[in-house]
N, C-alpha and C. Protein backbone atom coordinates (compact mmCIF):
# COMPACT_ATOMS: atom_id res chain seq x y z
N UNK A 1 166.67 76.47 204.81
CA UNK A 1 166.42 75.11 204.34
C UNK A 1 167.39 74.15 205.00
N UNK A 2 166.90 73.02 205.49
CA UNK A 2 167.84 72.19 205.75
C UNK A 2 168.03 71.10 205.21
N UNK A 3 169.01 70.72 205.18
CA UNK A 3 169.67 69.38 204.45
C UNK A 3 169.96 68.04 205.33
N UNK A 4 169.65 67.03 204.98
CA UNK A 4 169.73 65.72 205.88
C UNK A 4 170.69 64.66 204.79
N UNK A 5 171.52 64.35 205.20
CA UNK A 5 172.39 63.49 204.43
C UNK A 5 173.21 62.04 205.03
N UNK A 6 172.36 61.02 204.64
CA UNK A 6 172.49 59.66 205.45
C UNK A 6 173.80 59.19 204.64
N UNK A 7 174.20 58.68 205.69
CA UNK A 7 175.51 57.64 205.09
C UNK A 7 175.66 56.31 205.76
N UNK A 8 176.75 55.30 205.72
CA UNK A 8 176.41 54.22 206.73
C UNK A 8 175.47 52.94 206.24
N UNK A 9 175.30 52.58 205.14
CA UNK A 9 174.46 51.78 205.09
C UNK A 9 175.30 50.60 204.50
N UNK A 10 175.18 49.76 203.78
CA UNK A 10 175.64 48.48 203.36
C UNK A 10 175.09 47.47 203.17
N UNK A 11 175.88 46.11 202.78
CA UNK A 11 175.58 44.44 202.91
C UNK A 11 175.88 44.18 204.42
N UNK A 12 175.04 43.30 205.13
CA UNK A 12 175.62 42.32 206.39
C UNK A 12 175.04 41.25 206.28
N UNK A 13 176.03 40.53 206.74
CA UNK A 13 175.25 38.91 207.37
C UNK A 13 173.83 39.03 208.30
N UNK A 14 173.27 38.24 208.44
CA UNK A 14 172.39 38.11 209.54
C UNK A 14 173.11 37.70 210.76
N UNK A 15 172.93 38.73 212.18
CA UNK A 15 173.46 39.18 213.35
C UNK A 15 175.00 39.93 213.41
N UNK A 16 174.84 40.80 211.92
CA UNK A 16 175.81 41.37 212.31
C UNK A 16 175.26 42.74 212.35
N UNK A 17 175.83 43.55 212.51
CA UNK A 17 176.02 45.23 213.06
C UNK A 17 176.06 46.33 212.01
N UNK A 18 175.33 47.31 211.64
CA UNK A 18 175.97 48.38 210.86
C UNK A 18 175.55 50.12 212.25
N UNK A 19 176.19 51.21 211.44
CA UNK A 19 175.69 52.34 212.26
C UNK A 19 175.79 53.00 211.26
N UNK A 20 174.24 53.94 211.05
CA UNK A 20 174.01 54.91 210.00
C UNK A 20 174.07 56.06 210.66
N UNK A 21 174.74 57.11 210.13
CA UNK A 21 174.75 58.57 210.46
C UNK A 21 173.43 59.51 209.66
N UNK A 22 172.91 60.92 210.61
CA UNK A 22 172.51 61.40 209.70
C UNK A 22 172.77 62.73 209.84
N UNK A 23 173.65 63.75 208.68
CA UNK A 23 174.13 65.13 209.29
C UNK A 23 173.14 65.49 208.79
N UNK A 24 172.59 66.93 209.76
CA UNK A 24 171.49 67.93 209.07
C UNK A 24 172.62 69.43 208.79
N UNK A 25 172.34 69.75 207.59
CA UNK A 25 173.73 71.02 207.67
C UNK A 25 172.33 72.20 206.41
N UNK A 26 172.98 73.72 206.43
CA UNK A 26 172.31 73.82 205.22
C UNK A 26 171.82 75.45 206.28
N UNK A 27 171.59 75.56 207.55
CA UNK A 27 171.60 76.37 208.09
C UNK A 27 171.66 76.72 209.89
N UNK A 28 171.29 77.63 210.45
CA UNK A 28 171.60 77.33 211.97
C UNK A 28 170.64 76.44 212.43
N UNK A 29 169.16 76.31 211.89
CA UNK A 29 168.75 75.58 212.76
C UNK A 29 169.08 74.00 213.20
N UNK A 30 168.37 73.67 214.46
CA UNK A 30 168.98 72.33 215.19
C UNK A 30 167.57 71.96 215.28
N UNK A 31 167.30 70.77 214.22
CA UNK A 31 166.04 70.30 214.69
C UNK A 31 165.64 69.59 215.88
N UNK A 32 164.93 69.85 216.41
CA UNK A 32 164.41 69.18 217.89
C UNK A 32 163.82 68.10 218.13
N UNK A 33 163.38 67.41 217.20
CA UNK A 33 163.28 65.83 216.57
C UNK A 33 163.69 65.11 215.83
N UNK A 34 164.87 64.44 215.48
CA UNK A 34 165.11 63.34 214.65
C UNK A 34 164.82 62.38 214.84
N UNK A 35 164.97 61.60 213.33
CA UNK A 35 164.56 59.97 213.81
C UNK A 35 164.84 59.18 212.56
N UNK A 36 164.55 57.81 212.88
CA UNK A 36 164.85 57.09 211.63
C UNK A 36 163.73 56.17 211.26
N UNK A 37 163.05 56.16 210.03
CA UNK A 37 162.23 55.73 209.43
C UNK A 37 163.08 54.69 208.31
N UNK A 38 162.63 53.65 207.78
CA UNK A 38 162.26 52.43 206.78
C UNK A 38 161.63 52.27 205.68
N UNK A 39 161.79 51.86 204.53
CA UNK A 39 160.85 51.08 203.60
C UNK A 39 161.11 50.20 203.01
N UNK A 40 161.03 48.96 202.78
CA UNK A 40 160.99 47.80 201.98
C UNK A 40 160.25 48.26 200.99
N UNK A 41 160.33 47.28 200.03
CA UNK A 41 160.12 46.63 198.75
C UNK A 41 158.24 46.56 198.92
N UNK A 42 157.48 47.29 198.09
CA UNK A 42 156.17 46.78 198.89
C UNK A 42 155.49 47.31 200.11
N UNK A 43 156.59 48.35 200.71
CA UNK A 43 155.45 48.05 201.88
C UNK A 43 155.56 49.47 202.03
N UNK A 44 154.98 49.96 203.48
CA UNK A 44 154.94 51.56 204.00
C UNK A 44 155.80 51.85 204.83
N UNK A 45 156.08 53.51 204.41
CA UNK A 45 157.10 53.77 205.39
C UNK A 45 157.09 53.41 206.58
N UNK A 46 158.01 52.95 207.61
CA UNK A 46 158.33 52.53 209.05
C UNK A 46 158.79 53.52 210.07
N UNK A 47 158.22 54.12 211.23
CA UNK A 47 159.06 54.95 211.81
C UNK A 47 159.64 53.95 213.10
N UNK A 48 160.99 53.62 213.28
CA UNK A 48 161.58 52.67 213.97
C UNK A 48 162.38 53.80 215.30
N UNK A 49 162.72 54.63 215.58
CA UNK A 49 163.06 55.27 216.24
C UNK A 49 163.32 56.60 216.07
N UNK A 50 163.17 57.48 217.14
CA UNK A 50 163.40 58.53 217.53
C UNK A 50 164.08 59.39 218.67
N UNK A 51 164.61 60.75 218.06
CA UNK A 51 165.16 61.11 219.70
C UNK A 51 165.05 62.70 219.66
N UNK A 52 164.77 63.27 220.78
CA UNK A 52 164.27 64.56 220.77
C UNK A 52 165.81 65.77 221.46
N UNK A 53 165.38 66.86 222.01
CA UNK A 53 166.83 67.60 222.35
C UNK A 53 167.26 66.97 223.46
N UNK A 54 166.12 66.63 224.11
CA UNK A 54 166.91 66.40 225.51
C UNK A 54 167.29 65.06 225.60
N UNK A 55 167.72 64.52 224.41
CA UNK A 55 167.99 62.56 223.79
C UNK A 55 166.77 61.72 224.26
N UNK A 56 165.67 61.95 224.98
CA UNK A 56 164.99 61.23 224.76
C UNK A 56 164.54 60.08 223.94
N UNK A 57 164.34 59.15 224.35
CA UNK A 57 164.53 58.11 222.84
C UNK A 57 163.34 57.24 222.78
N UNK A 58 163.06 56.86 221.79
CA UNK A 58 161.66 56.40 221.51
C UNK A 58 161.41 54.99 220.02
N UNK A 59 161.13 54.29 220.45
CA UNK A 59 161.88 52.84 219.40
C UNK A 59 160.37 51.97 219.04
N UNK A 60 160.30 51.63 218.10
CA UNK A 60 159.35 50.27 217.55
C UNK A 60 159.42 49.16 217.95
N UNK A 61 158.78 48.43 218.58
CA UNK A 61 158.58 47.12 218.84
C UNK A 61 159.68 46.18 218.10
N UNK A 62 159.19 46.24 216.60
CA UNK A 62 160.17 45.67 215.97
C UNK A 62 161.79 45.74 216.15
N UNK A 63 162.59 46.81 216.73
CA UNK A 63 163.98 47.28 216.66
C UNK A 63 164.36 47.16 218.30
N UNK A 64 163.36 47.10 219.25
CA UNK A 64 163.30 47.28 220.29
C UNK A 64 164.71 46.32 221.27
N UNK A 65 166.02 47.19 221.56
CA UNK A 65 166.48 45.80 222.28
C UNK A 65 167.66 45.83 221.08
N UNK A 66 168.03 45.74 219.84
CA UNK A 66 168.65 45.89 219.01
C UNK A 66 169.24 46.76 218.52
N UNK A 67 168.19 47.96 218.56
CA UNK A 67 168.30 49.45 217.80
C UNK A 67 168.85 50.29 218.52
N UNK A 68 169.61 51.49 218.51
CA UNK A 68 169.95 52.37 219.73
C UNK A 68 170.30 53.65 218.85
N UNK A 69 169.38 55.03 219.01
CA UNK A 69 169.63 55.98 218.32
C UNK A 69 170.49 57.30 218.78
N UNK A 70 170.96 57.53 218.40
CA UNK A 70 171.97 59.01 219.35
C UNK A 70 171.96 59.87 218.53
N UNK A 71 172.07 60.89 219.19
CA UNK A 71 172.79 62.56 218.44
C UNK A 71 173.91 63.06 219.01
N UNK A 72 174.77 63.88 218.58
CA UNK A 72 175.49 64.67 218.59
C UNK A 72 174.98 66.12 218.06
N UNK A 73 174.85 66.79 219.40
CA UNK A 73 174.07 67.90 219.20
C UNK A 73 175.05 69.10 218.09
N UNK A 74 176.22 69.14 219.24
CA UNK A 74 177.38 69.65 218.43
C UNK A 74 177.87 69.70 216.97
N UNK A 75 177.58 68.41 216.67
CA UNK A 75 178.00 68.25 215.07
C UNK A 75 176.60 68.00 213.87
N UNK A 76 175.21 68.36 215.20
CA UNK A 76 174.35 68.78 214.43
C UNK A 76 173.85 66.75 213.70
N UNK A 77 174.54 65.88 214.38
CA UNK A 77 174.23 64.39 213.51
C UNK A 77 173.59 63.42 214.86
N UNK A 78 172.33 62.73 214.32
CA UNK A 78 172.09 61.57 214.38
C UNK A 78 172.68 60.26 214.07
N UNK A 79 172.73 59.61 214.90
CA UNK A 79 173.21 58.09 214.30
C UNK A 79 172.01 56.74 214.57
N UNK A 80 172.22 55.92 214.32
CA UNK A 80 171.51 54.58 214.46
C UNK A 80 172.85 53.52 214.16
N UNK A 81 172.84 52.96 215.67
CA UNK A 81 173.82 51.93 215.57
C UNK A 81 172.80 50.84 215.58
N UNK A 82 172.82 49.92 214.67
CA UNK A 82 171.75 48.68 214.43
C UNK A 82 171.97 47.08 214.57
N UNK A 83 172.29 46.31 215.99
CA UNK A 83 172.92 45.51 216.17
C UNK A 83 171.80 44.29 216.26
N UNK A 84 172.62 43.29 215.91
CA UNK A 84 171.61 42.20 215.58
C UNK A 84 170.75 41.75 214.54
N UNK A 85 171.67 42.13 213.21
CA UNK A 85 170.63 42.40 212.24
C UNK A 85 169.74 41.28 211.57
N UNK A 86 168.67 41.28 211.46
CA UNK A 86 167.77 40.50 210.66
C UNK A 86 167.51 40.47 209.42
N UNK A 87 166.97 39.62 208.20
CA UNK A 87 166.54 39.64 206.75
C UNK A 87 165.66 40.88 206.51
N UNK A 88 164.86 40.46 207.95
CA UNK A 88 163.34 41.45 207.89
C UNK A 88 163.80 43.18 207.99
N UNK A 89 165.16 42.89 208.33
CA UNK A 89 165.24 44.86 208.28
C UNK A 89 165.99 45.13 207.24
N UNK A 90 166.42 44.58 206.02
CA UNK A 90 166.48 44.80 204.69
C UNK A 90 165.39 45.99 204.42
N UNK A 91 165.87 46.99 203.99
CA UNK A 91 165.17 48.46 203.46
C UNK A 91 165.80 49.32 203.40
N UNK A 92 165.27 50.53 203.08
CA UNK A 92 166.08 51.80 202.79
C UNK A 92 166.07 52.67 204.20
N UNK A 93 166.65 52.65 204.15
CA UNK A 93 166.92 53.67 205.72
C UNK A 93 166.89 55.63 205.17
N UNK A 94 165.64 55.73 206.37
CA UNK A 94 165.97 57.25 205.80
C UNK A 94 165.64 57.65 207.10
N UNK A 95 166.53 59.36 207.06
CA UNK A 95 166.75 60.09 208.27
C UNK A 95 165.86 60.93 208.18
N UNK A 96 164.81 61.75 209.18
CA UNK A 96 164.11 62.51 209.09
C UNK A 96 164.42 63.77 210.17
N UNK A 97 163.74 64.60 210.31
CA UNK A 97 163.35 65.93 210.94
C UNK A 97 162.56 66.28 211.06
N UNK A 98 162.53 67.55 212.71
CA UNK A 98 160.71 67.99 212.92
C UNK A 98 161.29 69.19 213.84
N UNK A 99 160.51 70.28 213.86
CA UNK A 99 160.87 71.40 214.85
C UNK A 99 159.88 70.61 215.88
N UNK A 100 160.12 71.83 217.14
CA UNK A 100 159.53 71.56 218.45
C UNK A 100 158.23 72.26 218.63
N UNK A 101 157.29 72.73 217.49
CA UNK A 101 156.24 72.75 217.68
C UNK A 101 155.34 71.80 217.66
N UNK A 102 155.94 70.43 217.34
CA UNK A 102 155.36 69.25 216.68
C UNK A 102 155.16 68.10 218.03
N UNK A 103 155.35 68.94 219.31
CA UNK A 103 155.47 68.33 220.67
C UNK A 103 154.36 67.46 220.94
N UNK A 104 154.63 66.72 221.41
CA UNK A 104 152.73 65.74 221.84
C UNK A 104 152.24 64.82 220.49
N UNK A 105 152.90 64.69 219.14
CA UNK A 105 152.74 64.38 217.81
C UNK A 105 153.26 62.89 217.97
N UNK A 106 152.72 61.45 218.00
CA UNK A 106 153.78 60.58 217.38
C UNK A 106 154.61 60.72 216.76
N UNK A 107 155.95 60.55 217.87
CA UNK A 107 156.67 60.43 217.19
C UNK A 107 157.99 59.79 216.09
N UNK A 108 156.56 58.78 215.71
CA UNK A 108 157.37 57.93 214.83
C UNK A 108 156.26 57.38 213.04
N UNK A 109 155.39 58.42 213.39
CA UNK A 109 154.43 59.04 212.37
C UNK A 109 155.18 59.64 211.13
N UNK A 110 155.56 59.55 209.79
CA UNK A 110 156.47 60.09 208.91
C UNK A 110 155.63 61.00 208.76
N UNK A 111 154.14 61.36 208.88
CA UNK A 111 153.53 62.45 207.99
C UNK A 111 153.76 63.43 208.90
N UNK A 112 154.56 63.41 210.08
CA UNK A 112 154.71 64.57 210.93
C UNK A 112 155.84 65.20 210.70
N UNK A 113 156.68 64.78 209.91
CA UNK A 113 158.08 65.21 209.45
C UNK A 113 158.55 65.76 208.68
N UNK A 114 159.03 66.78 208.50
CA UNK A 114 159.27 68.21 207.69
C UNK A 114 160.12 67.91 206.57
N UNK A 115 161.40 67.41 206.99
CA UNK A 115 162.91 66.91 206.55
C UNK A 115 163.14 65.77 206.53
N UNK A 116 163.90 65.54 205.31
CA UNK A 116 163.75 64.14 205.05
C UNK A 116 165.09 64.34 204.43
N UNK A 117 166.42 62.80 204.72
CA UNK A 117 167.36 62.59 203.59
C UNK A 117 167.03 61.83 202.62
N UNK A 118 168.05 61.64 201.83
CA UNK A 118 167.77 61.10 200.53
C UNK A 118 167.20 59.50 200.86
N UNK A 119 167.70 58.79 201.93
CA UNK A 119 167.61 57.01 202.01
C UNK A 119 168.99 56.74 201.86
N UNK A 120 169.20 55.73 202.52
CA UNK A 120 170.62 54.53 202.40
C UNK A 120 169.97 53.28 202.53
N UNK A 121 170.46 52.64 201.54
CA UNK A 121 170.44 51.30 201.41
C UNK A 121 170.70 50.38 202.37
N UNK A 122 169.84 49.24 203.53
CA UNK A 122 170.68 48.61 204.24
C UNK A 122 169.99 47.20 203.88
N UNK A 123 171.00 46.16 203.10
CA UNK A 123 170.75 44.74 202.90
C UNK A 123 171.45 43.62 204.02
N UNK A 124 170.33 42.89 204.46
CA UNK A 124 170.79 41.83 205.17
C UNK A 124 170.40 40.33 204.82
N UNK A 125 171.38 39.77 204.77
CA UNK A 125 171.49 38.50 203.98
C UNK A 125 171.35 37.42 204.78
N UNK A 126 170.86 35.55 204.64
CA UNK A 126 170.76 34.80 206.01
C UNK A 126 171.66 34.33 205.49
């Protein structure tokens, strides 16, 4: 079983900066897709970026230019450093997971995603 555990979230001004971590711990495996998904108040989950083993990276229109996702394969963690922040990305930030059979799958589709953390809170204020 694996475990996904987001941290990193907070209050910011509008155009300022946060970076959310996400450790996966719980056993050996190393998932071969992470990514970071969204939800507001109201609305449907968001898949805003992704990154695969070989860091490949893969981003939403919306985050595009702002957003920048990394791993650390070694310590088994994802991050999302989120610069430029807007009102409109007020939501819960949650970290996800996918093995590598899930190859060729959008990947920024939540129903393709195995593992999921709990959510972090990220509020941005004008």
């Amino acid at each position: 079983q694996v475990q996904l555990v987001e941290s990193g979230g907070g209050s910011v001004q509008a155009g300022g900066s946060l970076r959310l971590s996400c450790e996966a711990s719980g056993s050996i495996y190393i998932p071969y897709y992470m990514a970071w998904f969204r939800q507001a108040p109201g609305k449907e989950r968001e898949g805003i970026a992704a990154i695969d083993s070989g860091s490949t990276t893969t981003y939403a229109d919306s985050v595009k230019g702002r957003f920048t996702i990394s791993r650390d394969k070694a310590k088994n963690t994802v991050y999302l450093q989120m610069n430029s922040l807007k009102p409109e990305d007020t939501a819960v930030y949650y970290c996800a997971a996918r093995d590598a059979s899930t190859r060729g799958i959008n990947l920024l589709d939540p129903g393709t995603y195995s593992y999921w953390g709990q959510g972090t809170q990220v509020t941005v204020s004008s």
